[in-house]
PDB file of N, CA and C in Angstrom:
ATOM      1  N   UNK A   1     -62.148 -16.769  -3.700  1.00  0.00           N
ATOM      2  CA  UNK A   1     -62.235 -15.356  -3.635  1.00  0.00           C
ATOM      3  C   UNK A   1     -60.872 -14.745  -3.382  1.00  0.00           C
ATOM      4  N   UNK A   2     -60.720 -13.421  -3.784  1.00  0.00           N
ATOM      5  CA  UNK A   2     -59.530 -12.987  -3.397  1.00  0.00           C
ATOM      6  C   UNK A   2     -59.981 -11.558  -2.558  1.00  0.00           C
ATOM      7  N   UNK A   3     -59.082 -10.864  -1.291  1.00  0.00           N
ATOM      8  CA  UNK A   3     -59.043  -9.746  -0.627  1.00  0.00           C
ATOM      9  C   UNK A   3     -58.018  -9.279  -0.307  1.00  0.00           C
ATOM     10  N   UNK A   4     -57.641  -8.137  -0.604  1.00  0.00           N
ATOM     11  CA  UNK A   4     -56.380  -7.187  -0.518  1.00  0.00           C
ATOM     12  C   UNK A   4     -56.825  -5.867   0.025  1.00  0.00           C
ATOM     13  N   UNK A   5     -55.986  -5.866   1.574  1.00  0.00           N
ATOM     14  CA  UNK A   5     -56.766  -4.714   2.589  1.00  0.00           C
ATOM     15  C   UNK A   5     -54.854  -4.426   3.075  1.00  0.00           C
ATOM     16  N   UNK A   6     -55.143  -2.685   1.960  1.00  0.00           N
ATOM     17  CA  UNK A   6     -54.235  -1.853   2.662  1.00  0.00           C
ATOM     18  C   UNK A   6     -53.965  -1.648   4.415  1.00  0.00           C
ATOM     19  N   UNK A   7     -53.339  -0.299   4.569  1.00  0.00           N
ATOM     20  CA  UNK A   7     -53.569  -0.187   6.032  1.00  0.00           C
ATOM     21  C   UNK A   7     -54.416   0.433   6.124  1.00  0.00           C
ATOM     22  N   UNK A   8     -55.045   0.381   7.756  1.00  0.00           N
ATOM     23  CA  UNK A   8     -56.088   1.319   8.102  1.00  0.00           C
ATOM     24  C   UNK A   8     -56.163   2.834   8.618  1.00  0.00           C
ATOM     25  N   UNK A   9     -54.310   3.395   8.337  1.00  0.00           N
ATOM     26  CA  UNK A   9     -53.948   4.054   9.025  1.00  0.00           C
ATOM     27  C   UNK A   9     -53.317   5.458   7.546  1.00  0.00           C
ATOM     28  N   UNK A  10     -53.428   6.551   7.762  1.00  0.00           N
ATOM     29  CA  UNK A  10     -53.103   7.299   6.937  1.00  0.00           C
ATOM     30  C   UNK A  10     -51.963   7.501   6.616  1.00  0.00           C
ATOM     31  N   UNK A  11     -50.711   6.992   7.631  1.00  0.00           N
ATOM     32  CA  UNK A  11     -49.107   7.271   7.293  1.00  0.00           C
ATOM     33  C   UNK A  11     -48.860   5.500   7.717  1.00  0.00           C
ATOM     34  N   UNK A  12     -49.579   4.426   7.657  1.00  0.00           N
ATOM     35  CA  UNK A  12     -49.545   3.508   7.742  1.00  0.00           C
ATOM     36  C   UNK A  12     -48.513   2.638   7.256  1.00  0.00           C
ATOM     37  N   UNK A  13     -47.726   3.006   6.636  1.00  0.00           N
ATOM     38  CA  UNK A  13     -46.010   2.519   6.071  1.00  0.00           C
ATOM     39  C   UNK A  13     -46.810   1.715   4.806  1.00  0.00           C
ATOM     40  N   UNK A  14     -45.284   0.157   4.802  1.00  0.00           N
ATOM     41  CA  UNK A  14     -45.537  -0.532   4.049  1.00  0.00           C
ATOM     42  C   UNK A  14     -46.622  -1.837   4.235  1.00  0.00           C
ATOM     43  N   UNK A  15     -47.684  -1.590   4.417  1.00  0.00           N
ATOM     44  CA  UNK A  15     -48.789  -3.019   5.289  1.00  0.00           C
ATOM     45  C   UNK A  15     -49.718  -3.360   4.077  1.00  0.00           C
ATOM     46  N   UNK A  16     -49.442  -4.777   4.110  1.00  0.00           N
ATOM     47  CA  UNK A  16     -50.509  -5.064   2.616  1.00  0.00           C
ATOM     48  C   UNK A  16     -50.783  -6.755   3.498  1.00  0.00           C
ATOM     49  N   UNK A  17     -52.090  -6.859   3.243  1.00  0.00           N
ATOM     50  CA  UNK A  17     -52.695  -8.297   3.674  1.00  0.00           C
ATOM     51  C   UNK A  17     -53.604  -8.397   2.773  1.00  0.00           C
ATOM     52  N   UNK A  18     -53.237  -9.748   2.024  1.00  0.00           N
ATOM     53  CA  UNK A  18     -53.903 -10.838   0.928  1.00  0.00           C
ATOM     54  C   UNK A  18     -54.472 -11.808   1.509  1.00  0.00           C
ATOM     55  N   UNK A  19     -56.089 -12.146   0.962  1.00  0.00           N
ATOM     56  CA  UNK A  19     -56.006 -13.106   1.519  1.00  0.00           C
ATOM     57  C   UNK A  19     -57.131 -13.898   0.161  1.00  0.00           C
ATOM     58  N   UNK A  20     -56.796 -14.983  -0.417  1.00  0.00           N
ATOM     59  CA  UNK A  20     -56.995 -16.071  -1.129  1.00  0.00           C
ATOM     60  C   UNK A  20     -57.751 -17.293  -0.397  1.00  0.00           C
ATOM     61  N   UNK A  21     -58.837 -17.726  -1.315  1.00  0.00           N
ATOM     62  CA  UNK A  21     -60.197 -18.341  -0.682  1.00  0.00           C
ATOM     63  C   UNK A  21     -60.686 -18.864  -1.167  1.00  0.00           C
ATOM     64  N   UNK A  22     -61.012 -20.223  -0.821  1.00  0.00           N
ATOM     65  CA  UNK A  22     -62.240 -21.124  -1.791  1.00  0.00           C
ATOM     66  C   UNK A  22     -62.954 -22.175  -1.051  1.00  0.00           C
ATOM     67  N   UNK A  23     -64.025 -22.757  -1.659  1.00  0.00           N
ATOM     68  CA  UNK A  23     -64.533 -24.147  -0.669  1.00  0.00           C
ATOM     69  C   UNK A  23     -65.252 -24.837  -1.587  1.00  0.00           C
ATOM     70  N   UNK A  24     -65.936 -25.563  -0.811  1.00  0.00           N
ATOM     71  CA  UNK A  24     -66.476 -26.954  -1.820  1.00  0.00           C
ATOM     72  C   UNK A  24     -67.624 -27.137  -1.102  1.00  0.00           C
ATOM     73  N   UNK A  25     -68.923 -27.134  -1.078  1.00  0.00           N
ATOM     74  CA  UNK A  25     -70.003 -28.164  -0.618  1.00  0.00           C
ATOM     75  C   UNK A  25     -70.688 -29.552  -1.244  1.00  0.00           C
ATOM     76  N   UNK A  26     -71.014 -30.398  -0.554  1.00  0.00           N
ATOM     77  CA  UNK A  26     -72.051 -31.694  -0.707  1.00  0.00           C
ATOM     78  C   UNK A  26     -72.989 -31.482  -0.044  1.00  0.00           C
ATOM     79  N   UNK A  27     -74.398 -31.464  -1.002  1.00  0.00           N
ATOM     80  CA  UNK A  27     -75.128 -31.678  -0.274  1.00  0.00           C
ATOM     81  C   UNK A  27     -76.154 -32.830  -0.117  1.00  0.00           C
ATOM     82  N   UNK A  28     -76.917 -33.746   0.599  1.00  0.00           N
ATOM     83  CA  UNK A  28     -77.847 -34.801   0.667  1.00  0.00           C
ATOM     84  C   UNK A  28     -79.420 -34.545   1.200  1.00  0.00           C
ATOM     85  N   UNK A  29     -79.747 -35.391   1.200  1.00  0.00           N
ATOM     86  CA  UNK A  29     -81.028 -35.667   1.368  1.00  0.00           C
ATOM     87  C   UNK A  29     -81.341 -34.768   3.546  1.00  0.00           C
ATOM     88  N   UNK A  30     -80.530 -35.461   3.894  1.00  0.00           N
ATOM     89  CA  UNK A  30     -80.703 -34.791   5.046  1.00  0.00           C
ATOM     90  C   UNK A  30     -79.493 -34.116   5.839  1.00  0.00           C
ATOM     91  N   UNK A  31     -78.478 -34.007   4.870  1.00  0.00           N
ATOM     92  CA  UNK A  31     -77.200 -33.474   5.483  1.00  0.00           C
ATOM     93  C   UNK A  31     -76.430 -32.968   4.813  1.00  0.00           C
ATOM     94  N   UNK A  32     -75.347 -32.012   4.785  1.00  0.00           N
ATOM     95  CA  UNK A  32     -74.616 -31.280   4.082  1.00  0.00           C
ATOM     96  C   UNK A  32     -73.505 -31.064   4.861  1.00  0.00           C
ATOM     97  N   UNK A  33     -72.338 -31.172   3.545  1.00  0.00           N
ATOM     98  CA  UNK A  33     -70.935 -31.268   4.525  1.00  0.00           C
ATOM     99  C   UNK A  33     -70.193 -30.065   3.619  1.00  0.00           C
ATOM    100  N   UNK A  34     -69.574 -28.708   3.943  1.00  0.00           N
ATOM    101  CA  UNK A  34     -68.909 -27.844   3.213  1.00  0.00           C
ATOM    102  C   UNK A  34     -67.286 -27.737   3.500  1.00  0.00           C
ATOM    103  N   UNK A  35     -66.622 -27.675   2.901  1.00  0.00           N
ATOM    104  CA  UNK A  35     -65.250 -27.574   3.349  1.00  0.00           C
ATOM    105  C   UNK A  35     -64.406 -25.704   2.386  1.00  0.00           C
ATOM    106  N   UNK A  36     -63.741 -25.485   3.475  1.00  0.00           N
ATOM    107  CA  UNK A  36     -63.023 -23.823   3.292  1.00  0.00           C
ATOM    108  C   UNK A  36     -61.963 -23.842   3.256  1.00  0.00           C
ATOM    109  N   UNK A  37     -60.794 -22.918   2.468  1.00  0.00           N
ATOM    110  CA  UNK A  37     -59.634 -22.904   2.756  1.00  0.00           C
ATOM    111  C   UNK A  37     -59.283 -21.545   2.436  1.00  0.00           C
ATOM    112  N   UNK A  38     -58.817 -20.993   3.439  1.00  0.00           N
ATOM    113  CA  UNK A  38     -58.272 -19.428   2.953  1.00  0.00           C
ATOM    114  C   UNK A  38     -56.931 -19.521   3.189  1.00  0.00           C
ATOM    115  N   UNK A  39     -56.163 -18.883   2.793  1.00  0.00           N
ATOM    116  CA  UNK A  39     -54.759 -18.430   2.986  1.00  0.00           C
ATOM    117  C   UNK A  39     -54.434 -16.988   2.935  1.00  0.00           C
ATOM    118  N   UNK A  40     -53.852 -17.096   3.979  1.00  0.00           N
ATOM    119  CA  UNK A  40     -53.659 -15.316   4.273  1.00  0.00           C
ATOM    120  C   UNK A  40     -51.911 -15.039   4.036  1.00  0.00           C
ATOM    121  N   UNK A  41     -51.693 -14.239   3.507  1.00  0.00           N
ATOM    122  CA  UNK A  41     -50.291 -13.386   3.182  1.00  0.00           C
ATOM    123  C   UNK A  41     -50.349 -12.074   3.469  1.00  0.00           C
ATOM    124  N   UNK A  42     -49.613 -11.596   4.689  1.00  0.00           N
ATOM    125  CA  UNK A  42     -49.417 -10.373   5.065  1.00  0.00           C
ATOM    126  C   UNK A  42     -47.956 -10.040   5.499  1.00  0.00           C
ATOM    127  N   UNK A  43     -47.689  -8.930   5.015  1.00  0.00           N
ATOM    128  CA  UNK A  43     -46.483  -7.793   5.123  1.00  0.00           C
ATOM    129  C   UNK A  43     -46.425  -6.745   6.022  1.00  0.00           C
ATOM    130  N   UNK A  44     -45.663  -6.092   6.671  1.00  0.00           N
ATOM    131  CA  UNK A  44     -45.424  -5.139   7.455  1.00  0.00           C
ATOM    132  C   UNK A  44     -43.933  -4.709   7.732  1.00  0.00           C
ATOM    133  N   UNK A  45     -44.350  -3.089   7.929  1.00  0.00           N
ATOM    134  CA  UNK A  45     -42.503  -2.480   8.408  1.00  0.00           C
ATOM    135  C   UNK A  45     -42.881  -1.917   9.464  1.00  0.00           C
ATOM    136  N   UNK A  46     -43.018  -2.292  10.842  1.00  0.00           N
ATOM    137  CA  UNK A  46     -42.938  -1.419  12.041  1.00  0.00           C
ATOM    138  C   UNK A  46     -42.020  -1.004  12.503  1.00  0.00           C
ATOM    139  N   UNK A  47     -42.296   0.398  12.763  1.00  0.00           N
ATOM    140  CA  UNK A  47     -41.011   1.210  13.563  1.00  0.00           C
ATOM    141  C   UNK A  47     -41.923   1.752  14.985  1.00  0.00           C
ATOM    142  N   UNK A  48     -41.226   0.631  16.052  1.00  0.00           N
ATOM    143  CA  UNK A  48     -41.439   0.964  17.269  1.00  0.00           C
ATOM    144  C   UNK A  48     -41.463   2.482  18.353  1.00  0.00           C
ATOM    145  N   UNK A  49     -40.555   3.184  17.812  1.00  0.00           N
ATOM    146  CA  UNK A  49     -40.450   4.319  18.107  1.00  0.00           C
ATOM    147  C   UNK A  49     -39.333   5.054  17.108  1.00  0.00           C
ATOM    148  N   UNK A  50     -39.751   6.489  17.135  1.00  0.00           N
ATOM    149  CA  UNK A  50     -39.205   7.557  16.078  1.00  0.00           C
ATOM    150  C   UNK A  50     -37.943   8.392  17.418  1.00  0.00           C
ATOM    151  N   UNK A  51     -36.843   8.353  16.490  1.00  0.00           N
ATOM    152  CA  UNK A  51     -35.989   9.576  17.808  1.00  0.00           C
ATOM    153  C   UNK A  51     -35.961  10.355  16.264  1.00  0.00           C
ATOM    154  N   UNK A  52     -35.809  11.853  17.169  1.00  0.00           N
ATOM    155  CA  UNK A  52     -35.300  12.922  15.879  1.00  0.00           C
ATOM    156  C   UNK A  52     -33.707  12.942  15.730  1.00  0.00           C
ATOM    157  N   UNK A  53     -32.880  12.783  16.719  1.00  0.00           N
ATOM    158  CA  UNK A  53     -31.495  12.805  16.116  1.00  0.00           C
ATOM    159  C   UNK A  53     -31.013  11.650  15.368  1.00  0.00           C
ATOM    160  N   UNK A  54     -31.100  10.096  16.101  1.00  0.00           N
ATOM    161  CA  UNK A  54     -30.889   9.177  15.898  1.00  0.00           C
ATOM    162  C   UNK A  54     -31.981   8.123  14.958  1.00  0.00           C
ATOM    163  N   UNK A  55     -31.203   7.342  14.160  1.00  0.00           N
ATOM    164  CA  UNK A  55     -32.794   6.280  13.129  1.00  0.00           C
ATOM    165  C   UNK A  55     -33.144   5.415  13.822  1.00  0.00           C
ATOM    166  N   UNK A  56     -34.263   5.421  13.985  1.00  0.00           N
ATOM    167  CA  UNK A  56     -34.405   3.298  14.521  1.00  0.00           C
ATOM    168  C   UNK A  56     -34.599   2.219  13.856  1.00  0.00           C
ATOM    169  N   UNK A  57     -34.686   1.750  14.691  1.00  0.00           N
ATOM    170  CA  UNK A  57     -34.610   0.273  13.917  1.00  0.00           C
ATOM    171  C   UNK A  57     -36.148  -0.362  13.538  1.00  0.00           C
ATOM    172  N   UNK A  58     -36.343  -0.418  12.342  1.00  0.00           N
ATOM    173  CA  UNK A  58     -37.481  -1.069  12.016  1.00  0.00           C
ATOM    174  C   UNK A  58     -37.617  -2.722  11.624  1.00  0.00           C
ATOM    175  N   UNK A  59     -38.692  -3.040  11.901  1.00  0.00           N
ATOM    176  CA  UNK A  59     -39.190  -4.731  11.957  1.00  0.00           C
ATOM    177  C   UNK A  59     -39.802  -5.136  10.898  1.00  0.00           C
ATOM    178  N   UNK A  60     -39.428  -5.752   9.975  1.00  0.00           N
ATOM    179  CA  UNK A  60     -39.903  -6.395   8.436  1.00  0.00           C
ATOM    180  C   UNK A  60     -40.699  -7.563   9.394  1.00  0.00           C
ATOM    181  N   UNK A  61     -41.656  -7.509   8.964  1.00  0.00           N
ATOM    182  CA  UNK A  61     -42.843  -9.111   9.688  1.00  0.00           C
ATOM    183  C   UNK A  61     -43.353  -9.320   8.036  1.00  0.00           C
ATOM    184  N   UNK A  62     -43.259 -10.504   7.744  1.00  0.00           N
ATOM    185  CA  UNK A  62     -44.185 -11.647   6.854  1.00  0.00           C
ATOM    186  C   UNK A  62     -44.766 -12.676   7.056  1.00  0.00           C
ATOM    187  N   UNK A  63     -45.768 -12.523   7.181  1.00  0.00           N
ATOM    188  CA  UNK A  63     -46.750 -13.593   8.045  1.00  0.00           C
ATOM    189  C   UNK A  63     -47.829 -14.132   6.889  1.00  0.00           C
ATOM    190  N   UNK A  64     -47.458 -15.791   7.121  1.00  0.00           N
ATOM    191  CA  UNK A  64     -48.598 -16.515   6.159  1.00  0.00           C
ATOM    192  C   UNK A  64     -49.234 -17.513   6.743  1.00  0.00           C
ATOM    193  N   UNK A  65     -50.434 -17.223   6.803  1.00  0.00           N
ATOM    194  CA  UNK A  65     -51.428 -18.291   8.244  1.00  0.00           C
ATOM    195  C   UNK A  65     -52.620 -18.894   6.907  1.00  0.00           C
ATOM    196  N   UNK A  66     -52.801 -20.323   7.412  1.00  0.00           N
ATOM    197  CA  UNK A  66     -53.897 -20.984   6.269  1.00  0.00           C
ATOM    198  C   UNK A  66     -55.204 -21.504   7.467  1.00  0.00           C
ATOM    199  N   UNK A  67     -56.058 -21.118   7.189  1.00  0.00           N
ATOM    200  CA  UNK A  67     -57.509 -21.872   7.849  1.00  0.00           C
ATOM    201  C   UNK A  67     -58.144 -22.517   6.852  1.00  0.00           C
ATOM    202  N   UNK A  68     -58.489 -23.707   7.770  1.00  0.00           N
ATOM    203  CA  UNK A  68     -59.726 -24.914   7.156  1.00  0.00           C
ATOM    204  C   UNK A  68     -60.849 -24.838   8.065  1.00  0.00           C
ATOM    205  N   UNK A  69     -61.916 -24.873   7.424  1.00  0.00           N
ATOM    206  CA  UNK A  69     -63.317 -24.211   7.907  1.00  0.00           C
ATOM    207  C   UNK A  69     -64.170 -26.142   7.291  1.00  0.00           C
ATOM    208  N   UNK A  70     -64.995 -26.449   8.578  1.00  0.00           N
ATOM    209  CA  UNK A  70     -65.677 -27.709   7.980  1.00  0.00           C
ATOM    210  C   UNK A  70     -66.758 -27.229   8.858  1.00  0.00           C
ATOM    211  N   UNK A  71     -67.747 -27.790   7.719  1.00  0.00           N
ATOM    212  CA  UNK A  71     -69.288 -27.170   8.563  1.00  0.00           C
ATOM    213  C   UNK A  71     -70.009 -28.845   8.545  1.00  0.00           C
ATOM    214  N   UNK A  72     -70.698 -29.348   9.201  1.00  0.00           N
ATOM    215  CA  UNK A  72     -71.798 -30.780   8.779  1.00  0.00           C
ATOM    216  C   UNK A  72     -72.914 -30.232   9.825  1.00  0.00           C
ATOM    217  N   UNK A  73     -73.762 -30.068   8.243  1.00  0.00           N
ATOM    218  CA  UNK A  73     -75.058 -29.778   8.674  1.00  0.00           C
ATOM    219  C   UNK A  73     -76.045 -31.003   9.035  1.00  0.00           C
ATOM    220  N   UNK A  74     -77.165 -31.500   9.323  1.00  0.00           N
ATOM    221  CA  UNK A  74     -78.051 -32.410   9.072  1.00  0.00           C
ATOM    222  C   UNK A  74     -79.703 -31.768   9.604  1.00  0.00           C
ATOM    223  N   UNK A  75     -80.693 -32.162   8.906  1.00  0.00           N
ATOM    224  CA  UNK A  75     -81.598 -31.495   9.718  1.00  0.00           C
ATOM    225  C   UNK A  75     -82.538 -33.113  10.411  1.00  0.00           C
ATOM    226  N   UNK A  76     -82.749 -32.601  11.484  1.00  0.00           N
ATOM    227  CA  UNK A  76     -83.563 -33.519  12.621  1.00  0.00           C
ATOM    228  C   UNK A  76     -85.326 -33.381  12.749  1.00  0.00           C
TER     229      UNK A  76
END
């Protein structure tokens, strides 16, 4: 699967988070094993605080985090 979530904020700058997704199941007679993998890619420009005379300094963040999801079912 794919998900692309702007910001949640109306003057929210530059913020974009992707996130890319798939899995696999087996299933058996009395058990089932599924496996997940998402990968997340996210961007951001925070500016900590605004002065009116002077610019500040803003923070470029790129952040890429991966989760593995394992489920084993069985029924008893």
């Amino acid at each position: 699967g794919f998900a692309s979530i702007g910001s949640p904020l109306q003057n929210g700058g530059d913020y974009r988070r992707n996130i890319i997704s798939g899995g696999v199941g087996f299933q058996e007679k009395a058990w089932a094993f599924d496996f997940g993998l998402a990968r997340e890619i996210t961007s951001d420009v925070y500016v900590p605080y605004a002065l009116n005379s002077e610019p500040s300094g803003a923070v470029n963040s790129k952040l890429r985090n991966t989760r593995i999801m394992l489920t084993l079912t069985t029924k008893f």
